[in-house]
Protein backbone atom coordinates (compact mmCIF):
# COMPACT_ATOMS: atom_id res chain seq x y z
CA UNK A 1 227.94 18.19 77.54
CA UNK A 2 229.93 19.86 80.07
CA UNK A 3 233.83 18.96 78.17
CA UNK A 4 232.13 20.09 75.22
CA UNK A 5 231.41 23.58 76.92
CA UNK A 6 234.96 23.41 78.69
CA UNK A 7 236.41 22.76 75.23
CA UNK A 8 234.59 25.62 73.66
CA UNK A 9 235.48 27.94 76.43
CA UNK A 10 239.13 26.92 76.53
CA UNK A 11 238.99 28.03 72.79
CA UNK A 12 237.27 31.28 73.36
CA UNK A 13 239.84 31.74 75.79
CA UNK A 14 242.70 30.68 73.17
CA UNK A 15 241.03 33.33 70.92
CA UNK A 16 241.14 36.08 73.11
CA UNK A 17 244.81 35.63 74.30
CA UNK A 18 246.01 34.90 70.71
CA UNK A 19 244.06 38.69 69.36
CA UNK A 20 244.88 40.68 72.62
CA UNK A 21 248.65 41.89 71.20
CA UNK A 22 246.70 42.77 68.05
CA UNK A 23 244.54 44.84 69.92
CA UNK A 24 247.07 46.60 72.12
CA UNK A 25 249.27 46.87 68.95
CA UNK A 26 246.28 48.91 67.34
CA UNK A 27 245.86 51.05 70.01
CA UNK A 28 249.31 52.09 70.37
CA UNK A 29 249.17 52.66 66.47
CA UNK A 30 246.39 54.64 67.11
CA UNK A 31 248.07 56.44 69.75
CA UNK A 32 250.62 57.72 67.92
CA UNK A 33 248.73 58.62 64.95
CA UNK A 34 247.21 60.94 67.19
CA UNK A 35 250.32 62.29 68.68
CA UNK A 36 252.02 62.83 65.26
CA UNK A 37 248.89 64.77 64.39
CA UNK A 38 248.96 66.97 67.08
CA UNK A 39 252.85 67.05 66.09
CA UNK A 40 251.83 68.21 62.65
CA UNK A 41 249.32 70.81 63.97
CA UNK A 42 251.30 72.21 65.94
CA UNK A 43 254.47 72.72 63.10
CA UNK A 44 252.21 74.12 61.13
CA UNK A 45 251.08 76.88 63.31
CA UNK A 46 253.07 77.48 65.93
CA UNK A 47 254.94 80.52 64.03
CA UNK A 48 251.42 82.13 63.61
CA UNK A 49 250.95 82.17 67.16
CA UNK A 50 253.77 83.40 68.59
CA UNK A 51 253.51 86.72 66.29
CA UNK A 52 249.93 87.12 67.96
CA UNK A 53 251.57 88.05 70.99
CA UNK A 54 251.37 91.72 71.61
CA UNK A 55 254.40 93.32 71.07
CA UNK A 56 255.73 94.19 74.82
CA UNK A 57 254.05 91.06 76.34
CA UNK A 58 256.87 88.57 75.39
CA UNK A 59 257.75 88.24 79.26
CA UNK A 60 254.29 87.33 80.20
CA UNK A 61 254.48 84.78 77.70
CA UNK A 62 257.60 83.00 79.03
CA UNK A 63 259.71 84.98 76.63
CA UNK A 64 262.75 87.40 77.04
CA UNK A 65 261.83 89.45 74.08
CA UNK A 66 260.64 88.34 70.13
CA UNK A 67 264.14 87.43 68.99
CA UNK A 68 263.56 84.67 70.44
CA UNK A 69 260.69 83.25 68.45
CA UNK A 70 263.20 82.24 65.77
CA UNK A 71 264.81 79.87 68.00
CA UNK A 72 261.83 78.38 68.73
CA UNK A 73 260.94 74.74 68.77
CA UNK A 74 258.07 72.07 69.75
CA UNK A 75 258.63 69.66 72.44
CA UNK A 76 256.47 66.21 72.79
CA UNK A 77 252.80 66.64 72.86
CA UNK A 78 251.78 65.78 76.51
CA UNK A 79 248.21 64.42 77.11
CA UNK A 80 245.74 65.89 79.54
CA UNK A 81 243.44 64.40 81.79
CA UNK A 82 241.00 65.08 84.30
CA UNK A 83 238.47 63.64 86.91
CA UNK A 84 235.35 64.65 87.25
CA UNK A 85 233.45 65.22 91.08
CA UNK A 86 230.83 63.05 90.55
CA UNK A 87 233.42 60.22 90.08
CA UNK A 88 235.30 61.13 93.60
CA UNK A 89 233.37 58.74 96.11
CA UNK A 90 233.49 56.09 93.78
CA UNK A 91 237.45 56.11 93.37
CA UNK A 92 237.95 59.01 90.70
CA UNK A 93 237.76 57.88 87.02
CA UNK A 94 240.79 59.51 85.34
CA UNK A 95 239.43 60.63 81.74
CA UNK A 96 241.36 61.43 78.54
CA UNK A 97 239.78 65.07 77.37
CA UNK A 98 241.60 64.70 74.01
CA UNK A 99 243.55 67.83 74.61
CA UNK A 100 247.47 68.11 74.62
CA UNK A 101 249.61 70.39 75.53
CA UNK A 102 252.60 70.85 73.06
CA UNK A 103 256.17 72.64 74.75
CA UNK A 104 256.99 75.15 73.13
CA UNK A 105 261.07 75.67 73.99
CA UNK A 106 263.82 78.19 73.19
CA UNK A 107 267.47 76.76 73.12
CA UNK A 108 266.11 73.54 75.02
CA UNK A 109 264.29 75.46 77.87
CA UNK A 110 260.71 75.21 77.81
CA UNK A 111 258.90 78.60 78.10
CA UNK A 112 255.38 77.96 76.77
CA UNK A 113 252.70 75.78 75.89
CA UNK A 114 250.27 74.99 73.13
CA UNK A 115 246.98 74.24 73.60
CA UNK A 116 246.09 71.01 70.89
CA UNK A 117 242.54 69.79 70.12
CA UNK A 118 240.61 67.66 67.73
CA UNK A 119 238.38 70.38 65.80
CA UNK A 120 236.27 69.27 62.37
CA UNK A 121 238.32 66.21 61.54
CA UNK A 122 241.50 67.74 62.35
CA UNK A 123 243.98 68.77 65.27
CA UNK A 124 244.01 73.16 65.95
CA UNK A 125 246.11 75.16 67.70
CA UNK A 126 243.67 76.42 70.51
CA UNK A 127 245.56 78.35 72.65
CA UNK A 128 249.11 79.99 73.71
CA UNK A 129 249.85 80.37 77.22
CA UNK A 130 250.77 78.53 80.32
CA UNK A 131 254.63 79.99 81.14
CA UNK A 132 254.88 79.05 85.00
CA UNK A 133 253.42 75.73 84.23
CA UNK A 134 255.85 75.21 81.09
CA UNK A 135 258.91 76.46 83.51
CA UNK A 136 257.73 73.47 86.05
CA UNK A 137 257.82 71.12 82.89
CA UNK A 138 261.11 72.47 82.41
CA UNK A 139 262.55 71.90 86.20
CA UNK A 140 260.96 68.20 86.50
CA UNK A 141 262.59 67.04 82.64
CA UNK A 142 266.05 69.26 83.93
CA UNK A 143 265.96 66.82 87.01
CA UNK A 144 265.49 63.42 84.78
CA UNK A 145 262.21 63.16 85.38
CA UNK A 146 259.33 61.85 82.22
CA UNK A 147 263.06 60.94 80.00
CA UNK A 148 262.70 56.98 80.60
CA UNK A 149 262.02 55.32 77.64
CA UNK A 150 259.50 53.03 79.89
CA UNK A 151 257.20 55.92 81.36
CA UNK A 152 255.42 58.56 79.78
CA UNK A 153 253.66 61.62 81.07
CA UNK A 154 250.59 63.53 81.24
CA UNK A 155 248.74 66.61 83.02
CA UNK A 156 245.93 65.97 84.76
CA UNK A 157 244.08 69.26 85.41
CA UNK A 158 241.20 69.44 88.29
CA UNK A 159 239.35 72.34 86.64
CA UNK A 160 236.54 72.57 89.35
CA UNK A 161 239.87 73.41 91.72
CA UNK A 162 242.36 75.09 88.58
CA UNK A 163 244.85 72.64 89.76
CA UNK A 164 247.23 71.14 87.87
CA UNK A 165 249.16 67.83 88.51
CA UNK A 166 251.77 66.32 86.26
CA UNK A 167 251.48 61.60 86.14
CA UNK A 168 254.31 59.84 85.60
CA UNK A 169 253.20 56.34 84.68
CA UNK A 170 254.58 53.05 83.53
CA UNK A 171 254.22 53.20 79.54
CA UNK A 172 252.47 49.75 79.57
CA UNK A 173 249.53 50.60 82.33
CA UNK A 174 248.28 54.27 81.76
CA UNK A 175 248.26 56.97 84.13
CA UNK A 176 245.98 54.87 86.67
CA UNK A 177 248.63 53.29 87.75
CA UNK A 178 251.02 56.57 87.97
CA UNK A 179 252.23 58.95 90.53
CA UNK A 180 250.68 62.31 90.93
CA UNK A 181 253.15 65.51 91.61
CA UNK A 182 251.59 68.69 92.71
CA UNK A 183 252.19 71.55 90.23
CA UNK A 184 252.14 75.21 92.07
CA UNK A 185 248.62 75.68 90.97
CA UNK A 186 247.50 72.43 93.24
CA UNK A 187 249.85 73.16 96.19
CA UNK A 188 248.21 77.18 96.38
CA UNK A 189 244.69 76.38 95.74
CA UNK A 190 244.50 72.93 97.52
CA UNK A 191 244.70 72.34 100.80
CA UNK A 192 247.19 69.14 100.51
CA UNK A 193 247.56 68.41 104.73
CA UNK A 194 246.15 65.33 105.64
CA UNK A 195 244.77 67.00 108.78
CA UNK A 196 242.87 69.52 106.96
CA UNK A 197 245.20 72.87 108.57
CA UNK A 198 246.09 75.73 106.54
CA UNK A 199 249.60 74.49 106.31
CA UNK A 200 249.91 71.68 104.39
CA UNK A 201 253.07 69.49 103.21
CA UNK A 202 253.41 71.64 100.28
CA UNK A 203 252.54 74.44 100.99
CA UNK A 204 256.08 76.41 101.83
CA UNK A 205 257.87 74.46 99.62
CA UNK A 206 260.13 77.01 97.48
CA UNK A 207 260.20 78.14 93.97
CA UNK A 208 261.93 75.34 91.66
CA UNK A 209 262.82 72.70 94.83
CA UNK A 210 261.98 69.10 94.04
CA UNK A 211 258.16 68.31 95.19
CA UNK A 212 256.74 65.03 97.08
CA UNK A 213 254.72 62.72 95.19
CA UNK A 214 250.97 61.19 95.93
CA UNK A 215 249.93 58.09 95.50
CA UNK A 216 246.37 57.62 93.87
CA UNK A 217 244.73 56.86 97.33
CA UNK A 218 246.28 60.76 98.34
CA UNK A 219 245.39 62.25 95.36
CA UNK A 220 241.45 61.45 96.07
CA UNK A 221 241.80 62.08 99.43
CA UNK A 222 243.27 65.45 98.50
CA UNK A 223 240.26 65.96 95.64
CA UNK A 224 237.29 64.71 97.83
CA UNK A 225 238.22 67.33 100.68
CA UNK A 226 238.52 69.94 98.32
CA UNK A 227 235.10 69.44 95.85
CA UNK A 228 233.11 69.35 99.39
CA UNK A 229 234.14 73.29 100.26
CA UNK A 230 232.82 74.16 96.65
CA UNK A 231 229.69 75.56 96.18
CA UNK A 232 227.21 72.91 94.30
CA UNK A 233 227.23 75.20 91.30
CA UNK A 234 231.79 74.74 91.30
CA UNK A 235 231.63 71.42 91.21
CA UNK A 236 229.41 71.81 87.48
CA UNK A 237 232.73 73.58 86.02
CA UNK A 238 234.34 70.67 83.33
CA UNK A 239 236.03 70.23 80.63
CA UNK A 240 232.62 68.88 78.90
């Protein structure tokens, strides 16, 4: 009886290992449908958007003036993320919110971003926006960073804190196994010291200088301190 369980398990076990590339191969598949949808969505109406912008606003918008929109092209989609408070104690679960944002770049600099979502079957343009977080975007892939063939990138966004933080994580593992660097919205809104002071690590770092990264462990240490000086009704605010 028991080498005729052994021998069923060690087939089960055969089974498993022998689908597993299958199933990572249809995920990735599935992946990139999804990115070359948001690809496509984007194409199709980024032109639309861009001559929504009031006329006189082009600076606020990352632009110089509306020449400019003819030069115009789409950078890779980047996915977002987030984790949620009730999640913190317990290690932070880092959730896909099936929003991307989508560079929008002029002559290879990026100066906005596209907000990308899943709406009745399909992937919309949401949104138009974003400039100082686009020009960060455009400092961290002017210093090499996200170009490996091996990693790939995402933003995580905190919204109970409006923090933003940009993962760079090994292509094979997700960002849960990534590093975590503090965009300016995270080092002005989040106290990132480990002794709790005003003035944290970050915090007089200048405009455009290369930033410290956090290791998973930081970033909840950083997150837990933060949701517990929010108001109970804050720490409700989501993505949901």
């Amino acid at each position: 009886m028991f080498e005729s369980r052994r021998a069923t398990m060690i087939c089960v076990i055969g089974s498993l290992f022998a689908i597993l590339p299958l199933l990572i191969g249809t995920a990735d598949a599935q992946q990139i449908d999804t990115e070359q949808s948001v690809t496509a969505a984007a194409t199709r109406g980024y032109e639309d958007w861009l001559a929504k912008i009031p006329a006189g606003q082009e600076q606020q918008y990352g632009f110089e003036d509306r020449s400019e929109f003819a030069r115009a092209t789409l950078g890779q989609p980047i996915p977002m993320l987030t984790i949620d408070p009730d999640t913190a104690d317990a290690g932070g679960e880092i959730r896909d919110i099936r929003t991307y944002r989508v560079p929008v770049l002029v002559d290879g600099t990026y100066r906005a971003l596209l907000t990308v979502v899943p709406r009745d079957g399909e992937h919309r343009i949401v949104g138009l926006g974003a400039a100082e977080l686009a020009e960060e975007l455009d400092e961290y892939s002017r210093n090499g960073g996200g170009t490996d063939s091996d990693v790939k990138i995402y933003i995580l966004r905190v919204f109970q804190l409006r923090s933003d933080f940009l993962v760079v994580a090994p292509r094979e593992s997700g960002a849960e196994e990534g590093d975590f660097y503090p965009m300016r919205s995270a080092r002005a809104l989040l106290d990132l010291s480990a002794d709790g002071s005003a003035e944290g690590r970050y915090a007089a770092q200048p405009r455009g200088q290369s930033r410290d990264k956090v290791s998973r462990g930081e970033l909840m240490d950083i997150l837990r301190r933060n949701f517990d000086r929010l108001p109970a009704e804050a720490l409700t605010r989501s993505s949901r």
